[in-house]
Every structure is written in C-alpha cells, then in structure tokens.
N, C-alpha and C. Protein backbone atom coordinates (compact mmCIF):
# COMPACT_ATOMS: atom_id res chain seq x y z
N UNK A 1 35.16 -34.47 -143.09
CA UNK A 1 34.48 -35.72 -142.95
C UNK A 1 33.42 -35.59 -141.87
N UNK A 2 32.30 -35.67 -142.16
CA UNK A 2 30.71 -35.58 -141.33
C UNK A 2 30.74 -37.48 -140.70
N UNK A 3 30.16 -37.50 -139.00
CA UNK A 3 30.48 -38.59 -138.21
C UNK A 3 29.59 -39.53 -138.94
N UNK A 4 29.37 -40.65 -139.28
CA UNK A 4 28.32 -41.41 -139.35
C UNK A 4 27.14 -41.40 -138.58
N UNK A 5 26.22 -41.85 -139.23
CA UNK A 5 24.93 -41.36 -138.59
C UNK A 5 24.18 -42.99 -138.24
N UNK A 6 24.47 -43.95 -138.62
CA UNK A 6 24.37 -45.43 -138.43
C UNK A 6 24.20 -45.82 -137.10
N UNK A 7 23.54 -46.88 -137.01
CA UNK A 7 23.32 -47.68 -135.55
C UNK A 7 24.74 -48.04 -134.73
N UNK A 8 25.44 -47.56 -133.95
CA UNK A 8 27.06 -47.99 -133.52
C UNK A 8 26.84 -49.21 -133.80
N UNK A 9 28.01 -50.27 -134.19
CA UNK A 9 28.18 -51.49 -133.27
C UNK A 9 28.22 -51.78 -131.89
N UNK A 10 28.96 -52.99 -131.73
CA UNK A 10 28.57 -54.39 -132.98
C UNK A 10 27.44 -54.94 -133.29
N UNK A 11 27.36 -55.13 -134.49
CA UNK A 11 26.32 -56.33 -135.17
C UNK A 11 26.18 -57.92 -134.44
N UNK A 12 25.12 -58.21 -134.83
CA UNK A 12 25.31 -59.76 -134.70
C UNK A 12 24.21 -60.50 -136.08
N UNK A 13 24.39 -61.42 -136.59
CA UNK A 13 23.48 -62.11 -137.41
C UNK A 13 23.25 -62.99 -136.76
N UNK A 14 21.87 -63.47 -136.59
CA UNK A 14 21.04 -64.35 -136.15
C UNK A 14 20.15 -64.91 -137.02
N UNK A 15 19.79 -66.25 -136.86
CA UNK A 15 18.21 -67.11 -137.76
C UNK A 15 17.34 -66.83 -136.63
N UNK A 16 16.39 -66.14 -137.43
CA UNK A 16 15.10 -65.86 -136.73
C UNK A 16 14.32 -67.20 -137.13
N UNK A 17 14.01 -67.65 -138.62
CA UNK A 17 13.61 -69.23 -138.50
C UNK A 17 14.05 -69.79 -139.74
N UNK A 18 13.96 -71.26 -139.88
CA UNK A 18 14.32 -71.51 -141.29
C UNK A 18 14.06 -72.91 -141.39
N UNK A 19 13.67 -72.99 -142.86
CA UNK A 19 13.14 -74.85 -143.14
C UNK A 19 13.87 -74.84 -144.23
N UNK A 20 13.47 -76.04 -145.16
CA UNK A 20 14.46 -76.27 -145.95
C UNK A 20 14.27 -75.53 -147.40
N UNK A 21 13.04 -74.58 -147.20
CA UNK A 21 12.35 -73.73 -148.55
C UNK A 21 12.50 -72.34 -148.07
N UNK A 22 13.12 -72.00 -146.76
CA UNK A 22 12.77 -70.47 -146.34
C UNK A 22 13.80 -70.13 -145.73
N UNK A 23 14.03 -69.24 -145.08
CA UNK A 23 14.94 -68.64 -143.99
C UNK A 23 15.07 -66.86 -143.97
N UNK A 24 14.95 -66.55 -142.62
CA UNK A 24 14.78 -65.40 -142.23
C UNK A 24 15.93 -65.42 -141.37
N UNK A 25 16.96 -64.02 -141.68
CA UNK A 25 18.26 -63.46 -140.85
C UNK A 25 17.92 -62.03 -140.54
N UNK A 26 18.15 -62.40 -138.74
CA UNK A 26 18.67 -60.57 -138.69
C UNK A 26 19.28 -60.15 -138.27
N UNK A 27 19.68 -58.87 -138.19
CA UNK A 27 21.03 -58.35 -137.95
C UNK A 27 20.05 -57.38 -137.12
N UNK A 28 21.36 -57.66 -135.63
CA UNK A 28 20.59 -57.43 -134.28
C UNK A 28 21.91 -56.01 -133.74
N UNK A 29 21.50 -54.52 -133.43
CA UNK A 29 22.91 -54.61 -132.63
C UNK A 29 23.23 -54.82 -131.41
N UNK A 30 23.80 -53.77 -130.46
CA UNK A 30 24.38 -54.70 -129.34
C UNK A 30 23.14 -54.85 -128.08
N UNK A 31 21.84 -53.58 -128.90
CA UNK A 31 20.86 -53.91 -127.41
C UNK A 31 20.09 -54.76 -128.05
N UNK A 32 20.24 -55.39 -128.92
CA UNK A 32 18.92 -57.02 -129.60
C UNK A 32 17.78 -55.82 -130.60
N UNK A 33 18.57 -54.39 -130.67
CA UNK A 33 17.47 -53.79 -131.89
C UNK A 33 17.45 -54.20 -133.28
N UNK A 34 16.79 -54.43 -134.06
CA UNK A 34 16.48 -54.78 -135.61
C UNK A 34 17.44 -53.63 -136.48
N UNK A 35 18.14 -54.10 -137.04
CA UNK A 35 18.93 -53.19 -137.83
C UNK A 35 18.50 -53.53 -139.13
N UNK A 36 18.46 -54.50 -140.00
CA UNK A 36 18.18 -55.11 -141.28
C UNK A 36 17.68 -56.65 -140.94
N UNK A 37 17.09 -57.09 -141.87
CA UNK A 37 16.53 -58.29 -142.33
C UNK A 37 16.91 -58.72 -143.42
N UNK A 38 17.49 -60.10 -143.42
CA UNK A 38 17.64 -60.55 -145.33
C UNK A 38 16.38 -62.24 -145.09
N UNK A 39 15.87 -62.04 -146.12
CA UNK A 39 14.95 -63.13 -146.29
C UNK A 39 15.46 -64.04 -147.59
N UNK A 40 15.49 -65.39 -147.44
CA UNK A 40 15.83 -66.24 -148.63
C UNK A 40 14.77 -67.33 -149.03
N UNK A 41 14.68 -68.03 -150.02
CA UNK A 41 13.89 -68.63 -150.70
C UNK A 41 14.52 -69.47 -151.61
N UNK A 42 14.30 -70.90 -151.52
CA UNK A 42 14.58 -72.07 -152.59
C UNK A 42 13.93 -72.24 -153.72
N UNK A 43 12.74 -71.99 -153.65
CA UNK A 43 11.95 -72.13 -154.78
C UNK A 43 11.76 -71.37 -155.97
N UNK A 44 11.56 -69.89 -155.14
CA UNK A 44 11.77 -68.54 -156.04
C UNK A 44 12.83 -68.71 -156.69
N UNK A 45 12.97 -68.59 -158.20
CA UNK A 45 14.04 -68.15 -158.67
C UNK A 45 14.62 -66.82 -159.17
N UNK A 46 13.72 -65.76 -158.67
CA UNK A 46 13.73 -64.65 -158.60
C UNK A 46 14.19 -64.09 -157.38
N UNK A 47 13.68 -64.82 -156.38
CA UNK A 47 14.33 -64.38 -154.95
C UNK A 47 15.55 -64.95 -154.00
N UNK A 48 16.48 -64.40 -153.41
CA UNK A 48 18.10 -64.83 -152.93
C UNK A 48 17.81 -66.08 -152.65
N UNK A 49 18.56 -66.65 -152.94
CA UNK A 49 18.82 -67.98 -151.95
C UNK A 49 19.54 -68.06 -150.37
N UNK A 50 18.91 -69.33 -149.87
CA UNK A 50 18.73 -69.01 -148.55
C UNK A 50 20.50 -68.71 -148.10
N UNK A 51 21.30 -69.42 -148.66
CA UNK A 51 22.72 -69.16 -148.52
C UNK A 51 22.68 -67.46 -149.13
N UNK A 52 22.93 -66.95 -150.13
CA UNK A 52 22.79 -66.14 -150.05
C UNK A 52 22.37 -64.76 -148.80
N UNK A 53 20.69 -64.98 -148.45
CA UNK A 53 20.45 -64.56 -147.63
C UNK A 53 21.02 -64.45 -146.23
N UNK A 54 21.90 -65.79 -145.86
CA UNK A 54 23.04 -65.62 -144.79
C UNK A 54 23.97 -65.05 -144.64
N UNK A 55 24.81 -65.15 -146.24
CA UNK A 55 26.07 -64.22 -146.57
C UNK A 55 25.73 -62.87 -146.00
N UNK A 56 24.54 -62.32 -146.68
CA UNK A 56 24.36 -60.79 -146.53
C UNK A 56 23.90 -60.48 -145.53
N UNK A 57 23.43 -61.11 -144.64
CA UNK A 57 23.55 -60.72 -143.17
C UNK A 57 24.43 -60.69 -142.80
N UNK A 58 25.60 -61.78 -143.05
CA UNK A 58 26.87 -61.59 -142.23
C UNK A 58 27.32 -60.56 -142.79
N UNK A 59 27.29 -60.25 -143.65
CA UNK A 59 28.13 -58.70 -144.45
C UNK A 59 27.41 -57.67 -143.69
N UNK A 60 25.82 -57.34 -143.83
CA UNK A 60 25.54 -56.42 -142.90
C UNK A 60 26.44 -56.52 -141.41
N UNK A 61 26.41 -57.28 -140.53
CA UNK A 61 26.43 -57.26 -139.04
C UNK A 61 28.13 -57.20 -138.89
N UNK A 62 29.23 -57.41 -140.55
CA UNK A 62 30.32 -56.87 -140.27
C UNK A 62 30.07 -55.26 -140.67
N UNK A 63 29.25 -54.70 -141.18
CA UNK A 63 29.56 -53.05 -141.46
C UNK A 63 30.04 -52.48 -140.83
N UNK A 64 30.00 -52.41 -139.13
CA UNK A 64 30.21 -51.10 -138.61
C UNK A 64 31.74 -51.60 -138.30
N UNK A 65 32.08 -52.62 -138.42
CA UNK A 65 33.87 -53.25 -138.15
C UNK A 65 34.37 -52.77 -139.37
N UNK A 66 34.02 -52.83 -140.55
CA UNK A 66 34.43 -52.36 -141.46
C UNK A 66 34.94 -50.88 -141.95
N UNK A 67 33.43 -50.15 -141.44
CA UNK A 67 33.65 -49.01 -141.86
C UNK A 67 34.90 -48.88 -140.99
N UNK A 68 35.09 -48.93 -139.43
CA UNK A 68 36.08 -48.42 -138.38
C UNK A 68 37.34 -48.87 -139.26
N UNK A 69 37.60 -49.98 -140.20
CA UNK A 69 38.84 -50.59 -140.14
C UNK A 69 39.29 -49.71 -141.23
N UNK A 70 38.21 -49.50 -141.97
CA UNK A 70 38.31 -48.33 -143.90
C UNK A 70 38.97 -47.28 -142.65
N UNK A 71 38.47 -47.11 -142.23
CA UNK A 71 38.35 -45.75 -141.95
C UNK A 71 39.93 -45.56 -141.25
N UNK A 72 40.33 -46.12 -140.27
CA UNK A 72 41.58 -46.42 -139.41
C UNK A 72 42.62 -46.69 -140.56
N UNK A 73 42.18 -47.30 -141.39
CA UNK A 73 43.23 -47.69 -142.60
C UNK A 73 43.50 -46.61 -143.46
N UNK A 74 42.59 -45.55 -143.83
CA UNK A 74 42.70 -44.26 -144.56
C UNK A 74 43.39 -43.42 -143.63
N UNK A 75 43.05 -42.67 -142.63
CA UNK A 75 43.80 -42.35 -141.79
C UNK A 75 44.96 -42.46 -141.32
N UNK A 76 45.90 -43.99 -141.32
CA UNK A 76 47.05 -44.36 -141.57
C UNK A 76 48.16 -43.74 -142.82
N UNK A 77 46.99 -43.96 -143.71
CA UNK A 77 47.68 -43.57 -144.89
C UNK A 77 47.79 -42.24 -144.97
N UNK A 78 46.76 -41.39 -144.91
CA UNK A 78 46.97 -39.65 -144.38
C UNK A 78 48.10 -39.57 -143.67
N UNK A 79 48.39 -40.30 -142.52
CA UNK A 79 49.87 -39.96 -141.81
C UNK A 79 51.31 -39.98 -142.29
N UNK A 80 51.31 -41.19 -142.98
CA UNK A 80 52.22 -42.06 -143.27
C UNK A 80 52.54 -41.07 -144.59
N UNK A 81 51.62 -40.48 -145.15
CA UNK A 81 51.73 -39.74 -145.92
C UNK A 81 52.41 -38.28 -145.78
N UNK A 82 51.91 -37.45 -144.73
CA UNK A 82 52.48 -36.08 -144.22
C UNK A 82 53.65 -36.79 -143.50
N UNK A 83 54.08 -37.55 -143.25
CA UNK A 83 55.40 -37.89 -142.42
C UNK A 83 56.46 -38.32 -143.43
N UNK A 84 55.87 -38.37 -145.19
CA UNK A 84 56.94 -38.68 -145.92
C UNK A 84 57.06 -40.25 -146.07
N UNK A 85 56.72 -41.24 -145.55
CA UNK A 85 56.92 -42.53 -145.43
C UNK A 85 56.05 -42.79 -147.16
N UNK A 86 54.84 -42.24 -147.10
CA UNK A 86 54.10 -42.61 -148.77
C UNK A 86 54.34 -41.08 -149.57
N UNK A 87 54.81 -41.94 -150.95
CA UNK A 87 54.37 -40.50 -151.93
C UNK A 87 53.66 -40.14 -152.03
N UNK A 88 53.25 -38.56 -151.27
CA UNK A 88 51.78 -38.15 -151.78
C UNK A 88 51.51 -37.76 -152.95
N UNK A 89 52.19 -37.84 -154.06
CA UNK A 89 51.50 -38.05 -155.88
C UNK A 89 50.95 -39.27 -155.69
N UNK A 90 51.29 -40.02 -155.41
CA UNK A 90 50.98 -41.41 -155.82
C UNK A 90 49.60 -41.69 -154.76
N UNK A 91 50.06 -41.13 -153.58
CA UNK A 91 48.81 -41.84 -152.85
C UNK A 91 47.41 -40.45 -153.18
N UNK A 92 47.54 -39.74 -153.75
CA UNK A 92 46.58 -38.82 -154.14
C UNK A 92 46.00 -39.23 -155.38
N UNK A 93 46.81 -40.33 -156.45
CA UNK A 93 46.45 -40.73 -157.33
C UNK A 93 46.19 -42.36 -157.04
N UNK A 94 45.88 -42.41 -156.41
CA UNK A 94 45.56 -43.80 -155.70
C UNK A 94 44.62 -44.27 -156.27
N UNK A 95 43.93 -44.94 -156.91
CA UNK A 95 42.64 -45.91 -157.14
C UNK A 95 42.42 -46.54 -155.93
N UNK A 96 42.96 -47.23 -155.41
CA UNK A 96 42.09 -48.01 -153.99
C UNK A 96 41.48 -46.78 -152.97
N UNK A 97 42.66 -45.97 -152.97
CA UNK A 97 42.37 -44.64 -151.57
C UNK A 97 41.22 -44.22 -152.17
N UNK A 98 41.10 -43.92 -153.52
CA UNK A 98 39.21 -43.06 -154.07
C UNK A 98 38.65 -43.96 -153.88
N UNK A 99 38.88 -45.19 -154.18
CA UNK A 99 37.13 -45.87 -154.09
C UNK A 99 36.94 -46.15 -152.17
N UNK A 100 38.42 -46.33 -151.50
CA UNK A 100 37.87 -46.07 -150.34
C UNK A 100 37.24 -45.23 -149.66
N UNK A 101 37.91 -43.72 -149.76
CA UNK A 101 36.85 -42.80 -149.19
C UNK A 101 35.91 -42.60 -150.20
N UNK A 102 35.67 -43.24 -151.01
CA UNK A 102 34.18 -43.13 -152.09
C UNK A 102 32.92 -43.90 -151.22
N UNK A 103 33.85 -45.26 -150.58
CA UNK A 103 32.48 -46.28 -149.81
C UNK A 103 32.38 -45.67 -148.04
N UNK A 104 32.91 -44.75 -148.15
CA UNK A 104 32.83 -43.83 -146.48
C UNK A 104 32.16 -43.28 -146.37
N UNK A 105 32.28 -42.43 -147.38
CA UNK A 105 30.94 -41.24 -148.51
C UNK A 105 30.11 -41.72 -148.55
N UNK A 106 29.77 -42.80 -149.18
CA UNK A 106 28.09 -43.77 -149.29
C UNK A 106 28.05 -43.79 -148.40
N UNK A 107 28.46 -44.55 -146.72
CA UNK A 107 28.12 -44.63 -145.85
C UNK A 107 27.84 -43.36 -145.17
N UNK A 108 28.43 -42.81 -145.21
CA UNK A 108 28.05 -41.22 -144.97
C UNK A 108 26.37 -40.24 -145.35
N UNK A 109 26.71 -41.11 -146.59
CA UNK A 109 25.17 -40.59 -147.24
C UNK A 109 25.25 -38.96 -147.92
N UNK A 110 26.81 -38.95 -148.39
CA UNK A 110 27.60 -37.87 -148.96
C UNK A 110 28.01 -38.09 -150.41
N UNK A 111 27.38 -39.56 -151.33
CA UNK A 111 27.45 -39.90 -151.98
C UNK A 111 27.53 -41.28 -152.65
C-alpha cells in the first residue's frame, strides 16, 4: 500500500457566497488552502443544485476522516483476521473488503 498523496486533514466546508439563485462552497484545509470548490445553481437545470452543491462539499471536507476510518477499519480486519477471530475464506471473499480497498486504490490513484 503506497501513502496517500492528498492535502492531510482536516477539511472544513465553508459559503464563500450565496443568494437565492447561486451559491459557492469551499473546502478549506487546516491552513484556509483551497482544496475543491462545488458551485450550485437554481435556475440551470443542467447544473447541481444549490443543496446539492452543499452536500458535496460536505462529502469532500469529510474525505480525509474517511479515508483514515476505511483505512483503520481494513486494517482491523487484517488483524482480526491473522489472529483467527475472522475467517480468512470468507473475509478474502468479502464484497465489502474489495470494494473497500478498491475506494483506497482510487484514492491512491492506483486505480
């Protein structure tokens, strides 16, 4: 497993501005640097809505809690596993455990 290469945490989401047709979020980390932007729009019906556009900031500015928790949580299971506590057939044939270290990998930029 190669370290992440990502901005550390923590995130924060912030409104940079917003009326009742617009809104601009960003996801700041812990020194106030620009990590992502989500922009929303009422009118567009092609473009997120401004709720929308909030959600996914807050989803960005939880990533790096996330990845740590995937990650702490896979690792658990690796143990729990060589110590006999999980079947390792079963947890090798895991569906949740692949798609987890599958979204580690994306974050990784390993796939």
């Amino acid at each position: 497993m190669s370290a992440s290469k990502f901005t550390a945490g923590p995130w924060w989401a912030v409104v940079a501005d917003r009326s009742s047709y617009h809104a601009r979020f960003l996801v700041l980390d812990s020194e106030r640097a620009l990590v992502a932007e989500c922009v929303g729009e009422q009118l567009s019906p092609k473009a997120i809505s401004i709720r929308g556009a909030e959600a996914n900031a807050q989803l960005c500015a939880a990533a790096p809690d996330l990845y740590a928790a995937l990650s702490a949580m896979l690792a658990w299971v690796e143990q729990a596993t060589c110590a006999g506590v999980l079947d390792a057939g079963e947890m090798q044939d895991n569906v949740e455990c692949a798609e987890a270290r599958s979204a580690l990998a994306k974050v990784r930029g390993e796939g």
